[in-house]
Structure formats: C-alpha cells, structure tokens
Protein backbone atom coordinates (compact mmCIF):
# COMPACT_ATOMS: atom_id res chain seq x y z
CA UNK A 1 13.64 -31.12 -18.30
CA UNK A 2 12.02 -27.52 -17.76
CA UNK A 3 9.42 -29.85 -15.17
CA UNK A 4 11.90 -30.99 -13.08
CA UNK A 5 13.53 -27.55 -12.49
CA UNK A 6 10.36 -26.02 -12.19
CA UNK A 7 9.32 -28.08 -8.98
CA UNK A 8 12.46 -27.56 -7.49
CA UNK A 9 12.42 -23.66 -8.49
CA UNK A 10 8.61 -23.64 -6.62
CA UNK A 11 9.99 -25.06 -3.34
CA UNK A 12 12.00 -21.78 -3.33
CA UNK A 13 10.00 -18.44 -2.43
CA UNK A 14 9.18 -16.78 -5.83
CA UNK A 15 11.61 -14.24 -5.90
CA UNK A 16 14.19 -16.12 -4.83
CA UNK A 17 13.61 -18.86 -7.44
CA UNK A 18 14.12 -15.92 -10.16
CA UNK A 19 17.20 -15.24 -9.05
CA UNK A 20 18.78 -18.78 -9.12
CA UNK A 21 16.92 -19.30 -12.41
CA UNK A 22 18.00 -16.60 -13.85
CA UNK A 23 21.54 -17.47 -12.37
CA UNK A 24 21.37 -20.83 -14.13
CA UNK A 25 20.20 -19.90 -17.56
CA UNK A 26 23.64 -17.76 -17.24
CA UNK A 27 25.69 -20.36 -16.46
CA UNK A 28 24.15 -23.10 -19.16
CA UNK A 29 24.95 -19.90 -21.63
CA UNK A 30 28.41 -19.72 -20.69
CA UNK A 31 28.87 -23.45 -20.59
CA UNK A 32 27.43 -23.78 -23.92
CA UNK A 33 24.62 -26.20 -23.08
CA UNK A 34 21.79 -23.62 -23.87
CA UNK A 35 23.55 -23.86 -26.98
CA UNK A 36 23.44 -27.87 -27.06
CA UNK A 37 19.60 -28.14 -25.66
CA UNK A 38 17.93 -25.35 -27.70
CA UNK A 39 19.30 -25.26 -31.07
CA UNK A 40 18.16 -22.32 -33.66
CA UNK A 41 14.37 -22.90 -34.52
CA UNK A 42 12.70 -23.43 -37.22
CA UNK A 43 13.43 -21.21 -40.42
CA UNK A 44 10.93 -18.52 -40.26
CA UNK A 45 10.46 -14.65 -42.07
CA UNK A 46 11.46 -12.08 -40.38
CA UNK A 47 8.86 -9.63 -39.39
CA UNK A 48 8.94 -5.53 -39.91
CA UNK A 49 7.57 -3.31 -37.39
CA UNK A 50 8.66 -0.29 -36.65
CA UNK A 51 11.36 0.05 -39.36
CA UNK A 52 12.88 -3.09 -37.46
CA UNK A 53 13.49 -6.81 -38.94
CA UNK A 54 12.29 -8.79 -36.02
CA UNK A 55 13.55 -12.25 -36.62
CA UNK A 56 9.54 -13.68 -35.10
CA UNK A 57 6.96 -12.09 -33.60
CA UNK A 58 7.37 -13.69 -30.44
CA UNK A 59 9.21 -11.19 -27.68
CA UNK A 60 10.18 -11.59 -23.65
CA UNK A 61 8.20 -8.69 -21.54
CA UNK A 62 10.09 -6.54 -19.78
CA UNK A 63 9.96 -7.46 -15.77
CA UNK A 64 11.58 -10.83 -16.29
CA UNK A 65 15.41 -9.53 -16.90
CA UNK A 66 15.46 -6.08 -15.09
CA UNK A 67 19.52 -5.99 -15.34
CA UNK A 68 19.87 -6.64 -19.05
CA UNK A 69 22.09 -9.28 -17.76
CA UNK A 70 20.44 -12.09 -18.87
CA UNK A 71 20.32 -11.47 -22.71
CA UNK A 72 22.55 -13.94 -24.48
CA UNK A 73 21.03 -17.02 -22.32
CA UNK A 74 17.69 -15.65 -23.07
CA UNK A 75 17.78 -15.25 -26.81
CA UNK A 76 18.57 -18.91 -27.58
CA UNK A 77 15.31 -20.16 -26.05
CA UNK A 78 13.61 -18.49 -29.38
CA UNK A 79 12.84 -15.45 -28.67
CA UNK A 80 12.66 -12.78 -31.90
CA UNK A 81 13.18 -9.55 -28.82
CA UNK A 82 13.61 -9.05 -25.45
CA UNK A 83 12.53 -6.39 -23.57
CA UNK A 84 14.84 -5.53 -20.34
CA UNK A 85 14.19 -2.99 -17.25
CA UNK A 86 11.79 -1.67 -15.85
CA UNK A 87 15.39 0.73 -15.68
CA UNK A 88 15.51 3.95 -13.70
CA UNK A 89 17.80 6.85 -13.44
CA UNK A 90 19.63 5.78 -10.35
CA UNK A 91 19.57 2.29 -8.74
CA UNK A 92 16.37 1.64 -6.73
CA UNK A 93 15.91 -1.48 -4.34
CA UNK A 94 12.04 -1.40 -4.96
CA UNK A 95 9.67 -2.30 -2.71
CA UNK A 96 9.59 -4.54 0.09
CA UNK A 97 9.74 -8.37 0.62
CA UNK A 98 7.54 -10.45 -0.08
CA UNK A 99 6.82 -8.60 -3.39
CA UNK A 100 6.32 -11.61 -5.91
CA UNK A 101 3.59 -13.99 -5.13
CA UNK A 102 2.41 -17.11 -7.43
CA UNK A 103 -1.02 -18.20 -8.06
CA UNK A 104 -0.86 -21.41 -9.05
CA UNK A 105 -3.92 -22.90 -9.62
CA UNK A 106 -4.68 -19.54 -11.90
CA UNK A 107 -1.09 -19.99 -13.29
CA UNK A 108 -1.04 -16.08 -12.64
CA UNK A 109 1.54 -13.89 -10.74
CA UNK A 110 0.86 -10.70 -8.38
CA UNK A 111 3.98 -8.17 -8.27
CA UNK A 112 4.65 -5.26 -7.15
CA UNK A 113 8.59 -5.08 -7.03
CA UNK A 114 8.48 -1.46 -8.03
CA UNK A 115 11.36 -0.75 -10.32
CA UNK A 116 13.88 -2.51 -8.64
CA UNK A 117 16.89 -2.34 -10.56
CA UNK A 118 20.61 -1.60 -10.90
CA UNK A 119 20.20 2.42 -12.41
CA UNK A 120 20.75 3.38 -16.32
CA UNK A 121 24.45 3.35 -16.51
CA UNK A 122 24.92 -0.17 -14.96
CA UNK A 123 21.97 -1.31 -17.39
CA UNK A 124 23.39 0.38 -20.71
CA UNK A 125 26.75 -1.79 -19.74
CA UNK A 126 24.95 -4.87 -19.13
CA UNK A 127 23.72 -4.47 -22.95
CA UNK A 128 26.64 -3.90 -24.33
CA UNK A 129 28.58 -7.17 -23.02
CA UNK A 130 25.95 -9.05 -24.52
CA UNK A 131 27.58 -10.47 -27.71
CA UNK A 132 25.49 -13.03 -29.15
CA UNK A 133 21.69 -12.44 -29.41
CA UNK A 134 20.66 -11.32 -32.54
CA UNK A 135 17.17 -10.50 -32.06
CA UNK A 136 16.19 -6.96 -31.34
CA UNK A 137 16.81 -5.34 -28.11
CA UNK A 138 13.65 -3.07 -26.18
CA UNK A 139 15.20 -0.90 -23.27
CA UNK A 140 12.28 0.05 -20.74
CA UNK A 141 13.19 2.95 -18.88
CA UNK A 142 10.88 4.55 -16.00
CA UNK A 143 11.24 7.22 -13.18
CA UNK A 144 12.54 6.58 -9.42
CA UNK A 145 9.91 6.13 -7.18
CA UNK A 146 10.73 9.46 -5.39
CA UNK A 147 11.18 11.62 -8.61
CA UNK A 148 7.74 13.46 -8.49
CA UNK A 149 5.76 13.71 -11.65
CA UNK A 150 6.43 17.19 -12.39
CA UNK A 151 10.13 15.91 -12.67
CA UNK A 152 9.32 12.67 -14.58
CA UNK A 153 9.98 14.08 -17.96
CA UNK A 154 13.78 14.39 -16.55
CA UNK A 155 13.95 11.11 -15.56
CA UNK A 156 12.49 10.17 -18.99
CA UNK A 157 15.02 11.96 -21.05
CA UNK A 158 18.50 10.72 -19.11
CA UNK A 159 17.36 7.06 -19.52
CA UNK A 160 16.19 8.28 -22.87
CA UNK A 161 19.72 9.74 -23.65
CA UNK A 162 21.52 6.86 -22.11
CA UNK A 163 19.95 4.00 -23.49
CA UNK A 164 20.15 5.47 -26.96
CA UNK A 165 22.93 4.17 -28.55
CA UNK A 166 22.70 0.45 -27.39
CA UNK A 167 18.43 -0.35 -28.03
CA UNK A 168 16.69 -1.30 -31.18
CA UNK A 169 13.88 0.57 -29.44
CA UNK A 170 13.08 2.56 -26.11
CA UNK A 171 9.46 1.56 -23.85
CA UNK A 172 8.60 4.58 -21.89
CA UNK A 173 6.80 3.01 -18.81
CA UNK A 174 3.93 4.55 -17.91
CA UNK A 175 1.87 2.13 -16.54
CA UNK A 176 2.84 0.33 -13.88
CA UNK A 177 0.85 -0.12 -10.59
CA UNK A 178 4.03 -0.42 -8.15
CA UNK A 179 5.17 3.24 -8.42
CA UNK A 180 3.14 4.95 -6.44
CA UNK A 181 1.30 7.88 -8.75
CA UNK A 182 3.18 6.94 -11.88
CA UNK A 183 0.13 5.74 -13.53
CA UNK A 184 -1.15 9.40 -12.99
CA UNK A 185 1.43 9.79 -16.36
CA UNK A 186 -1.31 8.53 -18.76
CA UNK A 187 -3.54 11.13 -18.22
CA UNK A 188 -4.05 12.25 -21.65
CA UNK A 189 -2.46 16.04 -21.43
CA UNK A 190 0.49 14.80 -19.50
CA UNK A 191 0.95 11.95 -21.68
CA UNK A 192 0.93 15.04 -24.28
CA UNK A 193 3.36 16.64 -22.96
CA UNK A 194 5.85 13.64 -22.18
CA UNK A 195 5.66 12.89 -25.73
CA UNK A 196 6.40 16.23 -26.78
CA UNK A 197 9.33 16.06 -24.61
CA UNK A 198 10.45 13.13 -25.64
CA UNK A 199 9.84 12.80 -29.54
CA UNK A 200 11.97 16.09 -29.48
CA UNK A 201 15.08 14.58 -27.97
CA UNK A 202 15.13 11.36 -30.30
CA UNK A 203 15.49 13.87 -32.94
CA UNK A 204 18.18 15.52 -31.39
CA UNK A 205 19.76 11.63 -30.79
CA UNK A 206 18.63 10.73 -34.25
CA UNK A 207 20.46 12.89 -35.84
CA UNK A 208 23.43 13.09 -33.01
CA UNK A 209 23.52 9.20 -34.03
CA UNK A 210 22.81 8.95 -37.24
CA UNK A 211 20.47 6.69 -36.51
CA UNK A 212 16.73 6.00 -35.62
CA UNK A 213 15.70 4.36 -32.71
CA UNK A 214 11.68 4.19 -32.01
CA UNK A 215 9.96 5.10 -28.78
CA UNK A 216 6.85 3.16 -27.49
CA UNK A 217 4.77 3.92 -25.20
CA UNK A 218 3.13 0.98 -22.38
CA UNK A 219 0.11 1.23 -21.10
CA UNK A 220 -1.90 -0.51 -18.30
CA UNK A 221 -4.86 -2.75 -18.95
CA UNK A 222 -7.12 -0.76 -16.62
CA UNK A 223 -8.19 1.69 -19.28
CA UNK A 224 -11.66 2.94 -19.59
CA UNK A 225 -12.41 3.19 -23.83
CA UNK A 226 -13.04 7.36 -23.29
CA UNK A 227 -9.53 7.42 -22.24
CA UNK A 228 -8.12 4.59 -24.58
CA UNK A 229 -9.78 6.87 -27.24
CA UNK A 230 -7.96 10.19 -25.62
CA UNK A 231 -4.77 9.09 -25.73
CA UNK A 232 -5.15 6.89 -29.07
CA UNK A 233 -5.77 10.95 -30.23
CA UNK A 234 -2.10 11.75 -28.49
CA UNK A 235 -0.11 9.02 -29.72
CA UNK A 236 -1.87 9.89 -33.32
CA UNK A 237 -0.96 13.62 -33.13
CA UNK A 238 2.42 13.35 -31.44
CA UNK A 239 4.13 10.37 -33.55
CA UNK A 240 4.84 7.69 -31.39
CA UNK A 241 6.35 4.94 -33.28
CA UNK A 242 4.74 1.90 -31.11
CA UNK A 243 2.45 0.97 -28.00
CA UNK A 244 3.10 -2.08 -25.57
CA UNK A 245 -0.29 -3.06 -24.43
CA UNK A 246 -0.16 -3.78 -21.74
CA UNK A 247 1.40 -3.61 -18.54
CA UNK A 248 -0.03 -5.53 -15.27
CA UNK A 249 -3.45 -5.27 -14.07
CA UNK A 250 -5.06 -4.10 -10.90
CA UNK A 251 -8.53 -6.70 -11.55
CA UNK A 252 -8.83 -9.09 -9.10
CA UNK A 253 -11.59 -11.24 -11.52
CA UNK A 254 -10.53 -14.44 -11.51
CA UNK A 255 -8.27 -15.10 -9.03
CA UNK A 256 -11.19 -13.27 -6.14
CA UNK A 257 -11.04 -17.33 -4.63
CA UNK A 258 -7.06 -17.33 -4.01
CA UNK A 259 -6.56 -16.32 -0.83
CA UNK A 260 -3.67 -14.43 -2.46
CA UNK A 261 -6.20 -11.74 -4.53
CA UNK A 262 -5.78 -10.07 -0.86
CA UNK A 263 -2.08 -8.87 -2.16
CA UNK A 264 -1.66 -5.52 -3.14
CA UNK A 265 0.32 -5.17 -6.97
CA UNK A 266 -0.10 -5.88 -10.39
CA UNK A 267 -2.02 -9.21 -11.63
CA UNK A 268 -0.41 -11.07 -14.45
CA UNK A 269 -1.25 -14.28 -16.29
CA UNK A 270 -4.47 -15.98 -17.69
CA UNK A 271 -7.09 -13.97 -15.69
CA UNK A 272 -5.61 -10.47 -17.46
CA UNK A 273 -6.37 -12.20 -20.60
CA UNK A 274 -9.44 -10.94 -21.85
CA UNK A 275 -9.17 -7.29 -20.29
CA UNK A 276 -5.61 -7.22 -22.51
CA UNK A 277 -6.80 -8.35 -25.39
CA UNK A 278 -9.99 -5.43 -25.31
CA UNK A 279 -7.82 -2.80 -24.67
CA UNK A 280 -5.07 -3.74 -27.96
CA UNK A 281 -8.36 -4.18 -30.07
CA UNK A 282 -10.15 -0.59 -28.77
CA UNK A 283 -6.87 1.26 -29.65
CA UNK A 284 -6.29 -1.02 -32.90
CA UNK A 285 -9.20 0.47 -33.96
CA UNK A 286 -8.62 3.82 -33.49
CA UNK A 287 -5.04 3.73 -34.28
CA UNK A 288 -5.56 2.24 -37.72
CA UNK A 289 -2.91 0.78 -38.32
CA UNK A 290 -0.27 3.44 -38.24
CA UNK A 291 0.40 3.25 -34.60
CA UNK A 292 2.12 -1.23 -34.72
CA UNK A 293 0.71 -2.29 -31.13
CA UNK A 294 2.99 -5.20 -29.10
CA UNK A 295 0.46 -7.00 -27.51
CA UNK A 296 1.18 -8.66 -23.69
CA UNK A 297 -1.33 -10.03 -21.35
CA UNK A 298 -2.28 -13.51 -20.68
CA UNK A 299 -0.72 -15.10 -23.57
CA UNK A 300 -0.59 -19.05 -22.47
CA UNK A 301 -1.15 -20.42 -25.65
CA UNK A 302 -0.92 -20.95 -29.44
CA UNK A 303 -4.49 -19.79 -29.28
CA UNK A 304 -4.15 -16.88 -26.84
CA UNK A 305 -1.53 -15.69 -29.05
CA UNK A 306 -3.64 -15.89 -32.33
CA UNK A 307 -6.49 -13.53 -30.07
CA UNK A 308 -3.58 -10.52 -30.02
CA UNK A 309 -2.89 -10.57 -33.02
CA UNK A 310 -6.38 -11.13 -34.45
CA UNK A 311 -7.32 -7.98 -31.98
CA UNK A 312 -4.62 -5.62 -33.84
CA UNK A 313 -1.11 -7.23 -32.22
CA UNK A 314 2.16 -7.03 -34.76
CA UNK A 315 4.15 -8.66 -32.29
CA UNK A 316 3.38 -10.24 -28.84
CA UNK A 317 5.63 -10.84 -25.87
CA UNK A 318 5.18 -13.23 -22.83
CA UNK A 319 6.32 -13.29 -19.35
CA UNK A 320 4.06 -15.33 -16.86
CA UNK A 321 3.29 -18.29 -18.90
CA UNK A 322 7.29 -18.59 -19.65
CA UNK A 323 7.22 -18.81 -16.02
CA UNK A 324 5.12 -21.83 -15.84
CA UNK A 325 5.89 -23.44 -19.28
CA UNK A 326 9.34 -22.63 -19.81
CA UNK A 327 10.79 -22.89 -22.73
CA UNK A 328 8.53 -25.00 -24.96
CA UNK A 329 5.76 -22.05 -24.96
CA UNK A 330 8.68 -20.14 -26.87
CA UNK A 331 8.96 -22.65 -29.44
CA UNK A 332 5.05 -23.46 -29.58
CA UNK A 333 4.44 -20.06 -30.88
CA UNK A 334 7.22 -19.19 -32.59
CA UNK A 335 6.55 -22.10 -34.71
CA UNK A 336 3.04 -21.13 -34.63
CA UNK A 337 2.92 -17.21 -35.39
CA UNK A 338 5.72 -16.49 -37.12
C-alpha cells in the first residue's frame, strides 16, 4: 500500500507531501485503521539504555514530527521511541520555501527548515494528549534562530524546564546546519559550559520531580576525530547520560552528480552513511561504554543497521529511509535488531 501513496505523495512538492502525510497517518489513527493494518509486532525484549526499558532498539529521528502531534499514529508502525522537535522557546516559522528537497536516485534528502516549529508550550501540550504510545518519548529542544549564543544556555534551560515533566529523555540540539552559528555550540569549552548549565538544572528538576529524566547530547557528522576526542573528554567529565550521533551532514560526496548537491542545508540518507557510522565508532571508543550512543545516519537497511550498532550504537533511529520505505523498514529491523 505504502507504494501507491508514496507516488502520489512525490507528485506533491516535498514539504507539502509531509504535511498531508503526516495529516493522514492522523486520521488512519483516529479511525482506527493504523490499528487494523499494523498490528503489534513481533514479541521482542525490551532494551535498557539509559535507565529506560525501550520496548526495541529501533527509534523515529527527530525532524520528522516537529509538533509532537503525530505520536500515537506514529508509534503503531513499530517504533520502540520517537524523537519529536527540533522545539524552540517561542514559535519560529524557519527558513524559507523551498527548504526540503528529495534526491531520489540517492534516496537522500537536503533540509534546511531551520527549527520550524510551534514553541515549547504548544509542544509540551501536544505530548501530553498523546494517550496511546507506549514506547519512550525523546523531546529535542534547541535555541531560536535569533537568540545569540551567549544567550543559548537560556534557551536551553526553559525548554529544559518545560519539557521536563512529559519526556522519557531530553536531546539538546547542537548540531544542526540550518541555524545559522548554532553549530559554533560544540566547540568543546562551550559545550563545557552548556553541560554544566544544564546537568545542574536536571538536578534541581530531578529532585523537584522526583524523578530522573536523561539529557543527550546530538552532534553533527562533520566532526574532525581531535574534536570528537575533545568533547568525548566533556561528555566524560560532565555526565551526560547519552549522545545522538548524528545530526545532518554538510558533505556533498555522493550526491556531487544531482544537480540538487547545489542546495544549501543538511544532507540526509545513504550518502551520510559511512561518515555517521565513523563518527559513533571514534566516540564509542573513547566513551567506553559509559556514555550509550543512539546512532542515526543512513540507516536503509537490516544491514546498515547492524554497522551502528557493530560501531558502538545501543539504539538507532531512522528518518530518510522511512521516507522512502515506509513502514516495512520499521518492521524489517525491528524484527531484525531487537
């Protein structure tokens, strides 16, 4: 079925064809016929990371549902998490159309939305009326696009504070290419200092809670090993609980024949493969094992999926190959790697 709605979806400009299918997947939810067409998987063992049971390994990136609106319909295609946002402080409309291009004959994507989405407050209420996933729950929060850096740690800490009390676990975004400067965040003394910022609030909500909710980190792809090895040496020393690895690159390798390349944003899909996978198995190594590392990036296949975890992965999560599969890639490798 996904085949048929996936040449109709492709007559549609790409981001217009995410909103209707994202539109759809709601209303099959509500009908029920999500329910009917994708019944619970295959029994598998839940998977610890991170002091959390994920119910498979096998998570949605964040990117695809921005709004948290989309939860419910989401989880019964398989997935063991979902990752929502990139979610700001206030609402931002992101950058301008055309802003989502596909490569087809690379099965890739080039974005650079920029953090469009509906602000925290609307987000943290979109979470809460979801009712009936029971998978975990990643909130990625980031800073608006005009909050300068040496303000970023505020924008941090109100998503941070917000988001609390509704995710299973909070992605601090540092990474991605669409916000102008924000990838100056990973620099490893202001990545330093973030943390410290940051680590000392969850406290403060831990305890405020009375409960602990883990903070991870996401990183880009375009990483040079000195600085992989720098800031494995931060997360060490400042106790992050996880790292999402990673975020959209700015390569062009691969794609340099698509008349496309020419776009400016972040390159997901198939060609980011190999540059993901090297990055999650240089920090792997350095992080030994007490840092669990989500690995994203090029996942397309059983296979694919077997390379992130084989380079250090616990878990993995998709996004551009759900785009062009659907939801059979789900069930492949849930069935596969859980």
């Amino acid at each position: 079925m996904y085949p048929i709605f996936k040449n109709l979806l492709f007559q549609l400009d790409a981001e217009t064809a995410h909103v209707v299918s994202m539109a759809s997947l709601r209303l099959a939810e509500k009908s029920g016929l999500l329910g009917l067409l994708f019944p619970e998987p295959e029994s598998v063992t839940p998977v610890e990371v991170m002091g959390l049971a994920f119910p498979n390994r096998i998570g949605l990136a964040a990117g695809l549902d921005k709004e948290g609106n989309t939860i419910d319909a989401l989880g019964r295609l398989g997935f063991g998490f979902i990752e929502i946002g990139t979610i700001t402080p206030r609402p931002q409309e992101g950058n301008p159309r055309p802003r989502l291009f596909r490569m087809i004959p690379e099965q890739a994507i080039i974005n650079r939305m920029g953090f469009n989405n509906p602000g925290i407050e609307h987000g943290v209420e979109n979470v809460r009326k979801s009712r009936h996933f029971s998978g975990i729950i990643g909130f990625n929060i980031g800073k608006n696009k005009d909050t300068p850096n040496e303000e970023a740690a505020a924008d941090y800490l109100q998503c941070l504070r917000a988001a609390y009390p509704v995710a299973d676990y909070i992605t601090v975004n540092l990474s991605s290419p669409n916000t102008p400067g924000l990838r100056d965040l990973q620099n490893a003394d202001s990545t330093a200092r973030l943390l410290a910022v940051l680590k000392d609030e969850q406290a403060k909500l831990a305890q405020e809670h009375g409960h602990y909710v883990p903070l991870t980190f996401k990183v880009a792809p375009d990483l040079s090993d000195d600085h992989i090895d720098a800031l494995a040496a931060v997360f060490l020393e400042g106790g992050l609980d996880g790292l999402v690895a990673t975020n959209t690159t700015l390569s062009r390798q691969g794609v340099e024949n698509n008349p496309l390349h020419r776009e400016a944003g972040g390159l997901s899909g198939p060609p980011e493969k190999n540059l993901s996978t090297h990055v999650i198995r240089c920090f792997s190594s350095h992080l030994r094992g007490k840092i669990p590392i989500i690995g994203v990036g090029g996942i397309s296949s059983a296979g694919d999926a077997r390379e992130k975890l084989d380079a250090g992965a616990a878990l993995i999560q998709l996004y551009t190959s759900f785009i062009y599969q659907g939801p059979k890639i789900v069930r492949e490798l849930v069935n596969n790697h859980s």
